[in-house]
C-alpha atoms as a PDB file:
ATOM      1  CA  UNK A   1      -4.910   6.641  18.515  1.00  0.00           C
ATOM      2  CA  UNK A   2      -1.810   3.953  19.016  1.00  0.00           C
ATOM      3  CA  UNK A   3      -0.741   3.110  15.480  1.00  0.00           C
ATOM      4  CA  UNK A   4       1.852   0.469  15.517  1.00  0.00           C
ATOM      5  CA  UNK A   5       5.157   1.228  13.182  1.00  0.00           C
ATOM      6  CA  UNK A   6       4.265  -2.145  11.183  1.00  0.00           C
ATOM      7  CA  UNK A   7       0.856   0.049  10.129  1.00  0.00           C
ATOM      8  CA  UNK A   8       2.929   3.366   9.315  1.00  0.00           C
ATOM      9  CA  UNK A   9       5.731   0.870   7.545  1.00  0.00           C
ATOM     10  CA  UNK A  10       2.436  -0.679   5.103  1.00  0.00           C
ATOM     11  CA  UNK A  11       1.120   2.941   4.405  1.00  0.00           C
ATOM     12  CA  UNK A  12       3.961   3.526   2.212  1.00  0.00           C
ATOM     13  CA  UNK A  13       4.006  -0.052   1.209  1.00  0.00           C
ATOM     14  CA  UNK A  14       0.564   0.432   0.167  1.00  0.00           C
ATOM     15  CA  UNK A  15      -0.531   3.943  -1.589  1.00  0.00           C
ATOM     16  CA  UNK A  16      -2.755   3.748  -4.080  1.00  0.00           C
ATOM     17  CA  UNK A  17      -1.928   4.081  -7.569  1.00  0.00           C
ATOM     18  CA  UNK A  18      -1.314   7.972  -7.662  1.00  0.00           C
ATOM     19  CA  UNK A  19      -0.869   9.264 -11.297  1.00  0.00           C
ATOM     20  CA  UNK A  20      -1.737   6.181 -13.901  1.00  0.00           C
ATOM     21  CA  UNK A  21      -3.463   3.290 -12.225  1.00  0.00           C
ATOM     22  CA  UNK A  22      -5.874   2.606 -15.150  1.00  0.00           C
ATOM     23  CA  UNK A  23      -9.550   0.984 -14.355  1.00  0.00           C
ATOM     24  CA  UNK A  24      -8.693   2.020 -10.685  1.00  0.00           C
ATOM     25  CA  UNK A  25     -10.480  -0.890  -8.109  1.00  0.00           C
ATOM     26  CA  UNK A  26     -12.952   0.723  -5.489  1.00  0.00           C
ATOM     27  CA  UNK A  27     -13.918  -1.055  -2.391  1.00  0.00           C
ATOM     28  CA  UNK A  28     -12.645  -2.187   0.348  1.00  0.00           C
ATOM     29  CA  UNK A  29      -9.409  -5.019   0.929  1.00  0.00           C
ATOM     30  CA  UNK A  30      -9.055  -6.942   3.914  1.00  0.00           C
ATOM     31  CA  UNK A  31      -4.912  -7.353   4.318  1.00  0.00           C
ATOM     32  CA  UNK A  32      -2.653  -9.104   6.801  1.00  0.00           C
ATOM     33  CA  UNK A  33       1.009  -7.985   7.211  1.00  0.00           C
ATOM     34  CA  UNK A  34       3.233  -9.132   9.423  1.00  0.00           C
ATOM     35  CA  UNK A  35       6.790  -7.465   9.824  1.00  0.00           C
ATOM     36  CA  UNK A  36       9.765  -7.386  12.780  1.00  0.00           C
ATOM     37  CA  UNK A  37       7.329 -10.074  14.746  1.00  0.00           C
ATOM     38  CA  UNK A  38       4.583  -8.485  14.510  1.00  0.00           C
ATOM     39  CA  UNK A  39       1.298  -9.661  12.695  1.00  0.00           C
ATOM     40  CA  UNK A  40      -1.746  -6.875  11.664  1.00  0.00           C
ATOM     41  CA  UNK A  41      -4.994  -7.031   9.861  1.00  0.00           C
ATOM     42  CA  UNK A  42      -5.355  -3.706   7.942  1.00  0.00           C
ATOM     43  CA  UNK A  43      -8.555  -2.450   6.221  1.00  0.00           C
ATOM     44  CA  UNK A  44      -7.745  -0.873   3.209  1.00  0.00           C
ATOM     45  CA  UNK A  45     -10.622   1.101   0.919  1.00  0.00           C
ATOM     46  CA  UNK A  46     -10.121   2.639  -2.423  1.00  0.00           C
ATOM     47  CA  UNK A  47     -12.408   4.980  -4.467  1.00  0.00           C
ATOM     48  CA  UNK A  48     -11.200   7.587  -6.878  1.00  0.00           C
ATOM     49  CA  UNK A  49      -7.668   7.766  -6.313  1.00  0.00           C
ATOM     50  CA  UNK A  50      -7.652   8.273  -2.968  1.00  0.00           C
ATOM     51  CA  UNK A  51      -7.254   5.394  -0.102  1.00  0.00           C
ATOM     52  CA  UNK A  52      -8.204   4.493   3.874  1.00  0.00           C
ATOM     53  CA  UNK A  53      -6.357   2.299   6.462  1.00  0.00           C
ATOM     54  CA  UNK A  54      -7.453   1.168  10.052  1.00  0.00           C
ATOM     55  CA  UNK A  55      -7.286  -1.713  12.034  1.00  0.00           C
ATOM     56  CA  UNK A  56     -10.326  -3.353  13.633  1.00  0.00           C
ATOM     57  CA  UNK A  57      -8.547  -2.255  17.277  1.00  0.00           C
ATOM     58  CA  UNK A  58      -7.688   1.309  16.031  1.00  0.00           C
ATOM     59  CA  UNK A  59      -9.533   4.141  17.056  1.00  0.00           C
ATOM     60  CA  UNK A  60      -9.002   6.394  13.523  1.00  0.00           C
ATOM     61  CA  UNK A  61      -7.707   5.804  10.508  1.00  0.00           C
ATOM     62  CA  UNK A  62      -4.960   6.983   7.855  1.00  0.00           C
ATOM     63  CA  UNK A  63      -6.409   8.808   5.112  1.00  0.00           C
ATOM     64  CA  UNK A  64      -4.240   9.677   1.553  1.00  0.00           C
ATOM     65  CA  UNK A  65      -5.530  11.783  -1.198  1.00  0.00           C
ATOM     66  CA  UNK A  66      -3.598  12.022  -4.053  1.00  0.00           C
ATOM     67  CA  UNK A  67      -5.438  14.614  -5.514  1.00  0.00           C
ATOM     68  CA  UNK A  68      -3.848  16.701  -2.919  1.00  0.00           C
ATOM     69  CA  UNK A  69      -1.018  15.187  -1.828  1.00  0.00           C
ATOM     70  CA  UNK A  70      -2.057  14.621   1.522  1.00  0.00           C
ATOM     71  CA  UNK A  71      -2.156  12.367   4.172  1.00  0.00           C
ATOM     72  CA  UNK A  72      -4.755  12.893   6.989  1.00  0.00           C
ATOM     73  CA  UNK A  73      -4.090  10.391  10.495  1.00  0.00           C
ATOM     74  CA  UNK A  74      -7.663  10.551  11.592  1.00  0.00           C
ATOM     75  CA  UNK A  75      -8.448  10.471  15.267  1.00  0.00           C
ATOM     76  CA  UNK A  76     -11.758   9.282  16.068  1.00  0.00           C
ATOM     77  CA  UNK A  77     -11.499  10.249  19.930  1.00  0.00           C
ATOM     78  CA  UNK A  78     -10.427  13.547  19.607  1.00  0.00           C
ATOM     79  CA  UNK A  79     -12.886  14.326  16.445  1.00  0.00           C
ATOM     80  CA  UNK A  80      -9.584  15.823  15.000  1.00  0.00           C
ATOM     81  CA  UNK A  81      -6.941  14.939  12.689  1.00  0.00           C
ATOM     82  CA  UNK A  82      -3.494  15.941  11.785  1.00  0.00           C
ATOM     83  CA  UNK A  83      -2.029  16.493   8.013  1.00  0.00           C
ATOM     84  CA  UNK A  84       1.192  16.193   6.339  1.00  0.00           C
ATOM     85  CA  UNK A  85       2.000  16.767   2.579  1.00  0.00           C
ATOM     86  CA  UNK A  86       3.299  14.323   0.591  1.00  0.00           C
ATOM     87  CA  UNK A  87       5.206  14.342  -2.836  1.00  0.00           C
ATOM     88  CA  UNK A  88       5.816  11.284  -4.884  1.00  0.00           C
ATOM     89  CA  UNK A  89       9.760  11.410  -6.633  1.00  0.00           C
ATOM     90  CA  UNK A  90      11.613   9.015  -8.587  1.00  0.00           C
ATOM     91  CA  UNK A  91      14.523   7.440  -6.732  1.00  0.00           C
ATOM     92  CA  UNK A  92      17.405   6.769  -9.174  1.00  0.00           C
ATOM     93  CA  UNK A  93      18.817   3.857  -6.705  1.00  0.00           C
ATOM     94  CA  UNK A  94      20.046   0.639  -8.178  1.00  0.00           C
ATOM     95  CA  UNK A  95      17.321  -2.283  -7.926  1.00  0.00           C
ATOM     96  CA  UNK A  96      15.620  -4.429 -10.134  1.00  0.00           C
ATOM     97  CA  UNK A  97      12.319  -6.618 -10.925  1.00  0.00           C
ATOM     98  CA  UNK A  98      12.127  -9.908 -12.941  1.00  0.00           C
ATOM     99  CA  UNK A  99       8.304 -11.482 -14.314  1.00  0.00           C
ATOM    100  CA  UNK A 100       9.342 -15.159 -13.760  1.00  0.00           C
ATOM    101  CA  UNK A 101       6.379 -16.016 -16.377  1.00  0.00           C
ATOM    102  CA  UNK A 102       4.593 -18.213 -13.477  1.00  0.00           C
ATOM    103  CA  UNK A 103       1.091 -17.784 -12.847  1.00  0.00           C
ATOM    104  CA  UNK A 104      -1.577 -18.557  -9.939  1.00  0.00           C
ATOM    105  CA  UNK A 105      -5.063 -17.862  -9.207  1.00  0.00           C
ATOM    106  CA  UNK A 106      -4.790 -16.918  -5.359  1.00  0.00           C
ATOM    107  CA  UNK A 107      -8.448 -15.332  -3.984  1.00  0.00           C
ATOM    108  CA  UNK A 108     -10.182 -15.506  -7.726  1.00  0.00           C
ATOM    109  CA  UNK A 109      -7.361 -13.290  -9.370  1.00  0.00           C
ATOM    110  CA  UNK A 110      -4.999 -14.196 -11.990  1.00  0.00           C
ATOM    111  CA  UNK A 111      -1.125 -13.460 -10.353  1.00  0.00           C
ATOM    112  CA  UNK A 112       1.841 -13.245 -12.344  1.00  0.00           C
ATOM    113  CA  UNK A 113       5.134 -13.584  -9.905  1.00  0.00           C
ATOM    114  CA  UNK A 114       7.506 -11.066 -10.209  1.00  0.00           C
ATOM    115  CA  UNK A 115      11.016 -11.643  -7.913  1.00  0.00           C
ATOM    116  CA  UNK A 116      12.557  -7.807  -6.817  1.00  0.00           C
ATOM    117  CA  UNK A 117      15.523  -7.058  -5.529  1.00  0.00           C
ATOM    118  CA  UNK A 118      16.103  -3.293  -3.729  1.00  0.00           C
ATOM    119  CA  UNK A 119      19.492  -2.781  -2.007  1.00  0.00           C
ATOM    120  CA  UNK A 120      19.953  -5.626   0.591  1.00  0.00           C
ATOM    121  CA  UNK A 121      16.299  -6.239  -0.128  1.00  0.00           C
ATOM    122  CA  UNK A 122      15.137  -9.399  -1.416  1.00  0.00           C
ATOM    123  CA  UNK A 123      11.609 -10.819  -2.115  1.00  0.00           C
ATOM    124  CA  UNK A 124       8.592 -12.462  -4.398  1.00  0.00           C
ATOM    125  CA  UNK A 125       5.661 -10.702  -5.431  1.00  0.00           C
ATOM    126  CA  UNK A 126       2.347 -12.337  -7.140  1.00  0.00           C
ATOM    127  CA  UNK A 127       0.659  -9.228  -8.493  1.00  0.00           C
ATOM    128  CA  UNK A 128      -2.462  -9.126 -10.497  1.00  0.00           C
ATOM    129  CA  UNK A 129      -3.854  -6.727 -13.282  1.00  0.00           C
ATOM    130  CA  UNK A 130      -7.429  -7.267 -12.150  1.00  0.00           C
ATOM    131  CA  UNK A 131      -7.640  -4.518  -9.828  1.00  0.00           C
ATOM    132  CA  UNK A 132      -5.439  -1.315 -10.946  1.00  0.00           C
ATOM    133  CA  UNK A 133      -2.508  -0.352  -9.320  1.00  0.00           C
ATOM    134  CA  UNK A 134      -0.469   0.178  -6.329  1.00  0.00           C
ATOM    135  CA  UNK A 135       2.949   1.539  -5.689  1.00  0.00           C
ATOM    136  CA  UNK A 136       4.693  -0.740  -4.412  1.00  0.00           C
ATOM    137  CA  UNK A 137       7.551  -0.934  -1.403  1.00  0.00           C
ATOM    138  CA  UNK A 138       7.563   3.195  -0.925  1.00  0.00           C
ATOM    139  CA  UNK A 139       9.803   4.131   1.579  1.00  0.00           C
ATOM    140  CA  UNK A 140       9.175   8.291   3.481  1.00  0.00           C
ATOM    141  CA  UNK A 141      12.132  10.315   3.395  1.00  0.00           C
ATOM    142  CA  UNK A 142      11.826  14.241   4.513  1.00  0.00           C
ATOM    143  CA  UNK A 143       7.862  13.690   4.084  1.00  0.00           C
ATOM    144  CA  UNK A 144       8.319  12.334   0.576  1.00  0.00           C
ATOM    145  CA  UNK A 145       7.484   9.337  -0.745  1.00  0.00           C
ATOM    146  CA  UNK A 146      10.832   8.260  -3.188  1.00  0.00           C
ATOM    147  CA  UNK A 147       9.680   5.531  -5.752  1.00  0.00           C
ATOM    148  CA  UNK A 148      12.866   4.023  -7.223  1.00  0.00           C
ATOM    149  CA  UNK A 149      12.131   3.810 -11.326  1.00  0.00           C
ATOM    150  CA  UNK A 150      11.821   0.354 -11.383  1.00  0.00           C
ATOM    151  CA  UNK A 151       9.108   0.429  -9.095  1.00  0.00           C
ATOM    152  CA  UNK A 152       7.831   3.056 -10.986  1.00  0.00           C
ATOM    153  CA  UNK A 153       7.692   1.114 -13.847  1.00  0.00           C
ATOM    154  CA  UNK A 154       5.677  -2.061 -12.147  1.00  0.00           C
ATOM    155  CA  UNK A 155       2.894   0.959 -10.972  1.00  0.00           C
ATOM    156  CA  UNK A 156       2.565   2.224 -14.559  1.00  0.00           C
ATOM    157  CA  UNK A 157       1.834  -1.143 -15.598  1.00  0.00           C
ATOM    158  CA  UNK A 158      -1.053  -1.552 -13.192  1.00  0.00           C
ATOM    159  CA  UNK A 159      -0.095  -3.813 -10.948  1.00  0.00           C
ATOM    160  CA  UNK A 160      -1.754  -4.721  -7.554  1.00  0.00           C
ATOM    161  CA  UNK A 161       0.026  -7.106  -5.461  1.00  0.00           C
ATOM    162  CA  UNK A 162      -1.729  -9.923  -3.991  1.00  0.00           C
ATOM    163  CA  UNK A 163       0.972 -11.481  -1.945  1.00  0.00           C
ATOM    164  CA  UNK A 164       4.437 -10.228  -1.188  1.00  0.00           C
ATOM    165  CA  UNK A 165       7.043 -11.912   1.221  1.00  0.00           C
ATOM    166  CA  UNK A 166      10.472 -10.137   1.670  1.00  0.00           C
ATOM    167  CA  UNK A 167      13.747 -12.021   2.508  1.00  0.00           C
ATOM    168  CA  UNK A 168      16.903 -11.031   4.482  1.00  0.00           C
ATOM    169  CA  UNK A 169      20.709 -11.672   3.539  1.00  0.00           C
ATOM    170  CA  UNK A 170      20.167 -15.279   5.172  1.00  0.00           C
ATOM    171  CA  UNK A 171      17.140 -16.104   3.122  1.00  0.00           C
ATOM    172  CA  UNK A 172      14.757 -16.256   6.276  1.00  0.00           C
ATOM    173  CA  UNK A 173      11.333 -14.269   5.930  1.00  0.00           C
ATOM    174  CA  UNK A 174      11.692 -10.705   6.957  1.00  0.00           C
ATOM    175  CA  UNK A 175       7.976  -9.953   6.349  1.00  0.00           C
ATOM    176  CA  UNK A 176       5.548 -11.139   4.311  1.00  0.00           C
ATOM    177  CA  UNK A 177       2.320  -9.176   2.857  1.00  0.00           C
ATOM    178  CA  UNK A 178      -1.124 -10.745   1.753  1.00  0.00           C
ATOM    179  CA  UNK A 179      -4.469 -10.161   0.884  1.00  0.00           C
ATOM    180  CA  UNK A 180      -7.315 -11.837   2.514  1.00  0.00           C
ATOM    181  CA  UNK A 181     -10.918 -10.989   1.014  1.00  0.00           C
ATOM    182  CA  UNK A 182     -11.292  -7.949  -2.011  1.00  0.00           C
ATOM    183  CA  UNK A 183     -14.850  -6.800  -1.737  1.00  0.00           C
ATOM    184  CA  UNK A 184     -15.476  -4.372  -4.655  1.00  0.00           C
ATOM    185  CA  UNK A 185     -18.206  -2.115  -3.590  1.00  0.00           C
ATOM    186  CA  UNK A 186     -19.253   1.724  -4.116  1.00  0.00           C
ATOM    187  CA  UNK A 187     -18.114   3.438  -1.175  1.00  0.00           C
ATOM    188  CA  UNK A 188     -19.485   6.791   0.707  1.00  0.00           C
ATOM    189  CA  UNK A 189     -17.242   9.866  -0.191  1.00  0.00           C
ATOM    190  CA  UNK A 190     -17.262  11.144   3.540  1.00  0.00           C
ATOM    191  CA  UNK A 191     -14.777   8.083   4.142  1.00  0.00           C
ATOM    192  CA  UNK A 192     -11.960  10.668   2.823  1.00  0.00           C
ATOM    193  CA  UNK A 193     -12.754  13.335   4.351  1.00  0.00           C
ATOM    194  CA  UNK A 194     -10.878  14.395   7.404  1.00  0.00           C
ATOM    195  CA  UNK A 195     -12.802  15.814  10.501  1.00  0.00           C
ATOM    196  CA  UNK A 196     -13.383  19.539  10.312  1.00  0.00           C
ATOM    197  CA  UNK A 197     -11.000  19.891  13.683  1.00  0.00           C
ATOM    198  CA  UNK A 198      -7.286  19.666  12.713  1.00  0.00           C
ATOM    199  CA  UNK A 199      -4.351  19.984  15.153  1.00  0.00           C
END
């Protein structure tokens, strides 16, 4: 299975809402990232806590349980898969998040913009409450994912962003993140379950 860094980059863009999402969406979120270049559709399903990703070229799939703190990369070829363990810790590092108090419907949902600022990260986010939440912008360090407190904050509110586009020190687009098509739905259980072959 060839999975592209812009893919491993959006899982910990992207991991569910671990401890508090409230009213937690399940189904299935059709998502378009595009980062260093490159563009990718991602297919992202939810149900209880725990979350999917593949691309319609990929041959597998990234699986994340929080109930375990695990993430399963799921080959389809090989009938196998391969596990690490993964602990979510607050990051103490200097950054910031402002609610501008604009709104927008974008795909049905009711967004609230929210400008961030991380390090020499800058960006917009239009997040909704409609869905649960997400944690947002995660970065892996030494197999953990670090969640700086602000951040934290935005996922104990219960946000899910809708649209997200990042900016570099000269103001030009250094990726941008958006969501397509939501399609809430009850999904099979088996769809977060690794393969009984691990390697």
């Amino acid at each position: 299975m060839q999975i592209s860094k812009t893919l491993v980059a959006l899982v910990f863009f992207l991991l569910a809402g671990i401890s508090s999402a409230q009213g937690t969406f399940e189904g299935k979120v059709m998502l378009e990232v595009e980062s260093d270049g490159e563009k990718q559709e991602v297919i992202y399903l939810v149900k209880d806590l725990r979350f999917r990703m593949e691309t319609p070229d990929a041959n597998g799939a990234i699986v994340f349980d929080s109930h375990v703190n695990k993430m399963y990369i799921i080959m389809d070829e090989q009938q196998a898969y391969m596990e690490n363990f993964m602990s979510p810790t607050i990051d103490n590092s200097t950054g910031s998040y402002t609610n501008t108090g604009e709104t927008r419907n974008i795909i049905g949902y009711d967004c609230e913009k929210f400008l961030f600022q991380q390090d020499d990260t800058k960006g917009e986010a239009w997040m909704t409450k409609e869905l649960g939440g997400f944690i947002l912008f995660g970065d892996l360090r030494q197999q953990q994912l670090n969640i700086p407190s602000w951040k934290s904050e935005v996922l104990e509110a219960g946000y899910f962003p809708i649209q997200v586009t990042e900016f570099d020190d000269d103001g030009n687009i250094a990726s941008t993140f958006k969501v397509n098509k939501v399609i809430p739905e009850t999904l099979d259980a088996d769809l977060f379950l690794p393969p009984s072959k691990s390697l």
